[in-house]
Protein backbone atom coordinates (compact mmCIF):
# COMPACT_ATOMS: atom_id res chain seq x y z
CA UNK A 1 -59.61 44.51 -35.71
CA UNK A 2 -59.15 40.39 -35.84
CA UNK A 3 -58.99 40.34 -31.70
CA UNK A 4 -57.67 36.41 -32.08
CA UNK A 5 -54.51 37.39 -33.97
CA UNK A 6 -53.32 40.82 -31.47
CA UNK A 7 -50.55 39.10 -30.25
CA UNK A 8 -50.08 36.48 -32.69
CA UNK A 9 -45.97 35.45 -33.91
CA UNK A 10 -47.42 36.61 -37.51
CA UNK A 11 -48.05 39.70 -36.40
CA UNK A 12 -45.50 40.57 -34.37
CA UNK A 13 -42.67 39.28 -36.90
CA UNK A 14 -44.77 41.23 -39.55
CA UNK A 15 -44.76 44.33 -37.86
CA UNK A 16 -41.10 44.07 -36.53
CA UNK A 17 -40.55 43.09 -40.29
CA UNK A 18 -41.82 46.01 -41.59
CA UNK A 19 -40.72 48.85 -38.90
CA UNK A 20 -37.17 47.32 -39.44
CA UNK A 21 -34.77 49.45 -42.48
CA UNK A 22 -34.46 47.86 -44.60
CA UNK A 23 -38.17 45.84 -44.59
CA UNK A 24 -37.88 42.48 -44.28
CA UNK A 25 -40.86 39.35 -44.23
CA UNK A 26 -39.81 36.07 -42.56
CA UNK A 27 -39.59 33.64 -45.55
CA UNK A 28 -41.74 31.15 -43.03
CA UNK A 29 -44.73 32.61 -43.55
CA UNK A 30 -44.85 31.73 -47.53
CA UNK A 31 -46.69 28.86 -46.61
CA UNK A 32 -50.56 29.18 -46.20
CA UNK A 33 -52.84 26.95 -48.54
CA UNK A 34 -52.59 28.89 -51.58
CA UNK A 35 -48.74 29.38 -50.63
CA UNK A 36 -48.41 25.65 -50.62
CA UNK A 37 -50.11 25.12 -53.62
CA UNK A 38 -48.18 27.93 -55.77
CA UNK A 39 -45.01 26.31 -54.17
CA UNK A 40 -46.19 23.01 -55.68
CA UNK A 41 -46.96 24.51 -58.71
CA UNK A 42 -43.28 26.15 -58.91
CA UNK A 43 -41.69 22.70 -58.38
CA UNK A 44 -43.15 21.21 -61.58
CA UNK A 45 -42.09 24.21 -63.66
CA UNK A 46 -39.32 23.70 -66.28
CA UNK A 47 -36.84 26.23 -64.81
CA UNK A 48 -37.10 25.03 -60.40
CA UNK A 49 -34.31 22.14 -61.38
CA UNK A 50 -33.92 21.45 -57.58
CA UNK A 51 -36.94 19.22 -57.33
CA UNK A 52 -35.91 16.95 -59.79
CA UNK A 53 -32.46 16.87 -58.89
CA UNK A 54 -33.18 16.07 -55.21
CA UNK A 55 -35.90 13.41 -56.66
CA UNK A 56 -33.17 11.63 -58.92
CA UNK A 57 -30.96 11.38 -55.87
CA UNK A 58 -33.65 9.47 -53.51
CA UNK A 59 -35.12 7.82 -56.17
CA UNK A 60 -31.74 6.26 -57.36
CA UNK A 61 -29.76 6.34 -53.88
CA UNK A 62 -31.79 5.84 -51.11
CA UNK A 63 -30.78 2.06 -50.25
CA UNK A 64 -27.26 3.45 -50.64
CA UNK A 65 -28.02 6.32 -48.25
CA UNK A 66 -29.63 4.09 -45.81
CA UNK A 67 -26.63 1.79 -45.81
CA UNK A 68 -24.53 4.22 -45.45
CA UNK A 69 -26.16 4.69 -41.85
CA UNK A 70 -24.69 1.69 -40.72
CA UNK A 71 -23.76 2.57 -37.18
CA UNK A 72 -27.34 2.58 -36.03
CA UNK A 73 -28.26 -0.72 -34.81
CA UNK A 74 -32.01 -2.42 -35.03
CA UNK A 75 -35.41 0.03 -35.67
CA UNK A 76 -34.64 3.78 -35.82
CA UNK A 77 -37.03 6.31 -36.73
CA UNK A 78 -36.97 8.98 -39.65
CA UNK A 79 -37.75 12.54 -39.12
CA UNK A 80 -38.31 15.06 -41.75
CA UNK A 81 -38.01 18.93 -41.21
CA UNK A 82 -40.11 20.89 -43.36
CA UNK A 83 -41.75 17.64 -44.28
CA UNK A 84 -43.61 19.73 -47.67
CA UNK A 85 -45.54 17.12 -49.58
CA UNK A 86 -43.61 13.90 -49.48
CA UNK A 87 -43.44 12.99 -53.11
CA UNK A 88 -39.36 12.91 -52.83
CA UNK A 89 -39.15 11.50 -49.35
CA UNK A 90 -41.34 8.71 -50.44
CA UNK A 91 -38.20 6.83 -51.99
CA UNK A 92 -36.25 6.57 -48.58
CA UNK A 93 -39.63 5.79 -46.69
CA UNK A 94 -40.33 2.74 -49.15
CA UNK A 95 -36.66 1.69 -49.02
CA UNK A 96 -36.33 1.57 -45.55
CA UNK A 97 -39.63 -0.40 -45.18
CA UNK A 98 -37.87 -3.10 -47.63
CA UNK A 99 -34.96 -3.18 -45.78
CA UNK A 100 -36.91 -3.44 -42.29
CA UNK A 101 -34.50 -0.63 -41.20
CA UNK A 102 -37.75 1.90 -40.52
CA UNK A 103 -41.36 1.76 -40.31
CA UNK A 104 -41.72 5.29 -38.32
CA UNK A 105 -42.09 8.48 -40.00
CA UNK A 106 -42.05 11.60 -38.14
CA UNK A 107 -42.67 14.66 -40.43
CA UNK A 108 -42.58 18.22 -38.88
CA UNK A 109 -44.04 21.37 -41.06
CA UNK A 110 -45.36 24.69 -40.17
CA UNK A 111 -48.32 24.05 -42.57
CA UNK A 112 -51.05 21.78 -40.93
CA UNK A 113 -52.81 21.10 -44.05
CA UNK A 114 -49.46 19.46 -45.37
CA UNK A 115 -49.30 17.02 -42.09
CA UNK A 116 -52.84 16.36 -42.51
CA UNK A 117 -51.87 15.31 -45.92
CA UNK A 118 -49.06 13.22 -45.11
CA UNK A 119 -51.16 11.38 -42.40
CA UNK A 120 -53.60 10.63 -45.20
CA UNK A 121 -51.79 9.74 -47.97
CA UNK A 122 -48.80 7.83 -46.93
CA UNK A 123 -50.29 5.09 -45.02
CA UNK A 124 -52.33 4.11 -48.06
CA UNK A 125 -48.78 4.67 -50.44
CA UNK A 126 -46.39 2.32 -47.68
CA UNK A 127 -48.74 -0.13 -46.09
CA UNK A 128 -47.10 -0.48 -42.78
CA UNK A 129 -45.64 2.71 -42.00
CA UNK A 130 -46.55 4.66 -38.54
CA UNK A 131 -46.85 8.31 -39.66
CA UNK A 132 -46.47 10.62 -36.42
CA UNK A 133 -47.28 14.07 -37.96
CA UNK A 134 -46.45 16.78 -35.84
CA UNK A 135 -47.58 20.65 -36.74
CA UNK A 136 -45.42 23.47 -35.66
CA UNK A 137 -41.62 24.85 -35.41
CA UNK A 138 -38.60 22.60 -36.61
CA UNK A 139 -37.76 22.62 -32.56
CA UNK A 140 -40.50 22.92 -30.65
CA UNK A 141 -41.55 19.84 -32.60
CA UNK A 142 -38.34 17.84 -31.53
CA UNK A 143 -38.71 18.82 -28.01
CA UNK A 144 -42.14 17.09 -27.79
CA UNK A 145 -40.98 14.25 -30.06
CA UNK A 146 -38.38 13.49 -27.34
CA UNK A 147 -40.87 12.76 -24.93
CA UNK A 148 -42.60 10.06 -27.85
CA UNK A 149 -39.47 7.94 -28.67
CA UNK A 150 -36.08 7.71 -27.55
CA UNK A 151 -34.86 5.30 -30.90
CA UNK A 152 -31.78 6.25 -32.72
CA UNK A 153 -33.08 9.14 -35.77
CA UNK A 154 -32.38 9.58 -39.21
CA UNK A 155 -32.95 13.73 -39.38
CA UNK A 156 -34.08 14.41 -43.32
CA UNK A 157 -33.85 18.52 -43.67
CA UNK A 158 -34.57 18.20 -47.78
CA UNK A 159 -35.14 20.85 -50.50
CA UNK A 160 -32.30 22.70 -49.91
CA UNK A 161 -34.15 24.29 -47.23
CA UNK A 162 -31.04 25.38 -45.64
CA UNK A 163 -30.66 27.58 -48.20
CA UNK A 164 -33.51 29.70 -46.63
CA UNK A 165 -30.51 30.65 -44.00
CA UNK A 166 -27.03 32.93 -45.03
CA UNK A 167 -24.17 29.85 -44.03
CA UNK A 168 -23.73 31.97 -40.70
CA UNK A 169 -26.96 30.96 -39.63
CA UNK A 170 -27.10 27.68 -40.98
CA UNK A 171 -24.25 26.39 -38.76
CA UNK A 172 -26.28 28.15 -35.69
CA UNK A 173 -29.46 26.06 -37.17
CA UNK A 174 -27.14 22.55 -37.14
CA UNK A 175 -25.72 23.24 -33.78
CA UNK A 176 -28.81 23.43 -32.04
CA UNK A 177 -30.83 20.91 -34.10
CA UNK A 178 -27.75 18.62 -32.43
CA UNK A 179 -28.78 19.47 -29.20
CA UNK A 180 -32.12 17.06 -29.49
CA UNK A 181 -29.96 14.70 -30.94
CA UNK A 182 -27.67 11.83 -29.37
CA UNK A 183 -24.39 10.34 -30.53
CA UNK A 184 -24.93 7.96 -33.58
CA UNK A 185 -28.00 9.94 -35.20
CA UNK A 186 -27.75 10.66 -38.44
CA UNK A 187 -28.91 14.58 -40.33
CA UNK A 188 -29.31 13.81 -44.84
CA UNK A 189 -29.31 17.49 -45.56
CA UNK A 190 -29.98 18.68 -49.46
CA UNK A 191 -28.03 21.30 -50.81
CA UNK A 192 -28.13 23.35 -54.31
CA UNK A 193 -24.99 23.95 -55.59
CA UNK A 194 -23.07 26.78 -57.20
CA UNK A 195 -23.53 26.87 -60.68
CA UNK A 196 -24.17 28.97 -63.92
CA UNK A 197 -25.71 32.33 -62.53
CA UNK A 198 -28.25 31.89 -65.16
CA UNK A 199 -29.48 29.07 -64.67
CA UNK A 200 -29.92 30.01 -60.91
CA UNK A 201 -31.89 33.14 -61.14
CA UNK A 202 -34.41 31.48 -63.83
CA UNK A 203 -35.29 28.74 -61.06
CA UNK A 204 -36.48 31.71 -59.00
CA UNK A 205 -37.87 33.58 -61.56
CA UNK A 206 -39.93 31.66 -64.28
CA UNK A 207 -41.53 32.22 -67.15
CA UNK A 208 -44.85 31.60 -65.57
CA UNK A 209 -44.25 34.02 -63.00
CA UNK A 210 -45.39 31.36 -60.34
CA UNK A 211 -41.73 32.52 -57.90
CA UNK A 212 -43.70 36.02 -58.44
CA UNK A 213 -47.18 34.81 -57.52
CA UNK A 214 -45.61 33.25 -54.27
CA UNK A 215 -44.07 36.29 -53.08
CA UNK A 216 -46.60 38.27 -53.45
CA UNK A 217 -49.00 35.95 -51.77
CA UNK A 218 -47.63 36.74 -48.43
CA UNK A 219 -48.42 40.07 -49.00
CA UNK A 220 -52.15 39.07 -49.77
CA UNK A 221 -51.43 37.05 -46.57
CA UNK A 222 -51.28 39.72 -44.46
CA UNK A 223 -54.17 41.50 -45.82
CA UNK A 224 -56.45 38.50 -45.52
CA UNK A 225 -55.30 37.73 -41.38
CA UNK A 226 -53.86 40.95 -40.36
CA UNK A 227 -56.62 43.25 -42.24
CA UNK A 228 -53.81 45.42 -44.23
CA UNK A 229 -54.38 46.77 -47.58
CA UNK A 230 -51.47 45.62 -49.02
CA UNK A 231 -51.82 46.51 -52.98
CA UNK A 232 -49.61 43.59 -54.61
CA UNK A 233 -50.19 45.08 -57.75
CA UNK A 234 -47.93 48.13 -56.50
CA UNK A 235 -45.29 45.45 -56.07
CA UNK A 236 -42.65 44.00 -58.11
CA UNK A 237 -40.49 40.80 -57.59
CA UNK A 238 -37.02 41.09 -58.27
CA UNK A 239 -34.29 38.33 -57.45
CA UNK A 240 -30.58 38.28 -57.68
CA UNK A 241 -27.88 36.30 -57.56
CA UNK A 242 -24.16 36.68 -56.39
CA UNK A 243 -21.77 33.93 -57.75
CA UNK A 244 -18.83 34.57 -54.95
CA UNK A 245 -21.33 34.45 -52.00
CA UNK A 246 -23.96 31.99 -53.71
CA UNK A 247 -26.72 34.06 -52.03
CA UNK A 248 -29.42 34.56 -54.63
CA UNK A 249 -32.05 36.73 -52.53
CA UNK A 250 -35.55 38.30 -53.98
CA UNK A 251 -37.31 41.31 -53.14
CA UNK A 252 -40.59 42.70 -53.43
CA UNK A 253 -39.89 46.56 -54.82
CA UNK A 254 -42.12 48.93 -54.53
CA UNK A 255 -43.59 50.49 -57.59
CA UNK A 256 -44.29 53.58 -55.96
CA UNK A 257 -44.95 56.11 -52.27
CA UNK A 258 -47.54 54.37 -50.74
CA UNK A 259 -48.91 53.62 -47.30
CA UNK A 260 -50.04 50.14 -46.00
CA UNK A 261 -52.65 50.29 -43.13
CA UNK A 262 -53.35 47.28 -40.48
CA UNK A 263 -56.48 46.59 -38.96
CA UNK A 264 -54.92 48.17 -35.41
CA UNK A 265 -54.31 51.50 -37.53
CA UNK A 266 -50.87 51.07 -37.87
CA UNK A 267 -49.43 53.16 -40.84
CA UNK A 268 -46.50 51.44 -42.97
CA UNK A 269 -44.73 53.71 -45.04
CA UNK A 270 -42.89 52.89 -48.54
CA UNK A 271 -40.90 55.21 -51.01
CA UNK A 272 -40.66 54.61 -54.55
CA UNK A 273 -38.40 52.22 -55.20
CA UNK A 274 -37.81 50.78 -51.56
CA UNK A 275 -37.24 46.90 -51.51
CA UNK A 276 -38.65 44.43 -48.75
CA UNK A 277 -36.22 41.52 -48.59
CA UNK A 278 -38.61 38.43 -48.42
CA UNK A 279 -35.83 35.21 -48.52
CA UNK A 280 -32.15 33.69 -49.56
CA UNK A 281 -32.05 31.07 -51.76
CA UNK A 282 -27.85 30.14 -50.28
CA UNK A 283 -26.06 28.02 -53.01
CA UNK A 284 -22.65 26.35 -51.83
CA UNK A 285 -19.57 24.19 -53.39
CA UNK A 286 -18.39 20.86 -51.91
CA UNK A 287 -15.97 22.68 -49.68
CA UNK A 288 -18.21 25.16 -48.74
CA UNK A 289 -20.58 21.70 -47.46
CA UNK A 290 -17.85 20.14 -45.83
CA UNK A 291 -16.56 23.07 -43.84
CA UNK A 292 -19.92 23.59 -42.41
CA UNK A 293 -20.54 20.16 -41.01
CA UNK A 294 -17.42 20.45 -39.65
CA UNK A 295 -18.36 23.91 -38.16
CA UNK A 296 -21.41 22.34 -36.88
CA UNK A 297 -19.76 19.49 -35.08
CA UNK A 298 -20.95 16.73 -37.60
CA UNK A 299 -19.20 14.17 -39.45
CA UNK A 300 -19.21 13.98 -43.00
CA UNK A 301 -20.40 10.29 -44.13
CA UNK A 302 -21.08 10.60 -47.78
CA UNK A 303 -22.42 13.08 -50.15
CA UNK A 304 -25.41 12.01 -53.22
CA UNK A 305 -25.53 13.80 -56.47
CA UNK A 306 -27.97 13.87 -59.61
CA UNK A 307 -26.40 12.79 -62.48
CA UNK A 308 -25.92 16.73 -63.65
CA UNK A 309 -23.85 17.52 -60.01
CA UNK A 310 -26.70 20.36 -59.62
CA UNK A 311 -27.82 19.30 -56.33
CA UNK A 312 -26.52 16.77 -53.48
CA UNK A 313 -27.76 15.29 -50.41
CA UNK A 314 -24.94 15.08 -47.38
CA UNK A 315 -24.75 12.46 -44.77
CA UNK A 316 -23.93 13.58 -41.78
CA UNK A 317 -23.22 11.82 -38.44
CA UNK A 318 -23.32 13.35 -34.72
């Protein structure tokens, strides 16, 4: 038994995960190395349209974003939750630099390897940007960062990572993040929008089977910290998508009875057929956006969109 990892969050969420009915895995825990680079991989796939949508928008629109943040007055720093790799944020970073608004970047992710990354790469990309990196939860993060800088923020939560979150939750997630926030900050949230089912459950379920790959990487995951034997092979991915709701949620279905067994000898029991539910994908209309900031106690500023109105990034104010 891997003493180190007893009383790890992995294994407790894990285990509550898996003793819960119906099973659930946190969608968090996707992203170990090989997670990260499957995820990177399923970006650049023909189906994932979100990428490029979101990449349009801050390739095309950043100085307009950044303008559109007006009320802040001299330096102010940009912080990214769920920072990933930085190839989309790169636009705003360089634009800001140009217009002297910014030359701090704060990126938060779970993943260290990704901050280590960032810390590398971007320095030599934007010559005179301070990269900060910080490794760990969106607000544990922001609780130390406090204690770094007190300079107005420009809060980036891209990739429609919100949509990891049912809109319930999402307008819990925005009212706290506004608690490490002060009057006059600014949150550029990316959201997918509702659109042909189709076209929606193909981004999470390519040809490639890359979506598949990363789901049932978690379960390898577990075997490799938490010394299960997890059979992934026994496993089948299985997303689907409601057009009135805009949930589109995936599964891991099991192929068959079988037992999972963890290093501590706990016994994990699945019937044929019985799903683990491993993440949302939450798609929303303009109104749907709107209401929510609202909800949240935001103001809306301005909303982005690629030149399909697939995706759009939201200004919001506090």
């Amino acid at each position: 038994m891997n003493t180190t990892l007893v009383d790890s969050p992995f294994r407790t969420d894990v285990l509550q995960g898996l003793s819960a009915s119906p099973k659930y895995l946190l969608s968090k825990y996707f992203y170990d190395a090989r997670g990260d680079e499957l995820f990177g991989q399923i970006m650049r796939c023909p189906e994932y349209y979100l990428t490029r949508a979101e990449a349009e928008i801050l390739s095309l629109q950043s100085g307009a974003i950044l303008e559109r943040c007006g009320g802040m007055q001299g330096s102010f720093d940009i912080v990214e939750l769920g920072a990933g790799d930085g190839s989309k944020t790169v636009f705003l970073l360089r634009e800001a630099l140009r217009m002297q608004g910014s030359g701090r970047y704060y990126p938060i992710d779970i993943s260290p390897g990704i901050i280590n990354y960032l810390s590398q790469t971007l320095s030599t990309k934007l010559p005179g940007l301070e990269v900060h990196g910080l490794a760990g939860e969106y607000f544990a993060m922001l609780e130390q960062m406090q204690a770094l800088t007190e300079s107005p923020k420009l809060v980036l939560f891209l990739g429609a990572t919100v949509g990891n979150m049912l809109p319930e939750e999402a307008a819990e997630f925005f009212q706290q993040l506004k608690t490490y926030l002060r009057p006059g900050d600014y949150l550029l949230v990316g959201f997918d929008l509702k659109k042909n089912p189709q076209t929606i459950l193909d981004a999470y379920n390519d040809k490639e089977g890359l979506t598949k790959a990363f789901n049932l990487n978690l379960l390898q995951r577990i075997n490799r910290e938490l010394g299960a034997d997890f059979k992934p092979g026994q496993f089948e991915h299985f997303p689907v998508y409601d057009p009135l709701s805009g949930s589109c949620k995936s599964y891991l279905i099991s192929r068959c009875s079988q037992r999972v067994i963890f290093d501590d000898d706990t016994v994990i029991e699945f019937e044929r057929d019985e799903p683990i539910y491993m993440e949302v994908s939450q798609k929303y209309s303009k109104t749907e956006i709107q209401a929510l900031a609202l909800k949240a106690g935001y103001e809306p500023v301005d909303a982005f969109f690629d030149c399909r109105h697939q995706f759009t990034d939201v200004l919001w104010r506090v």
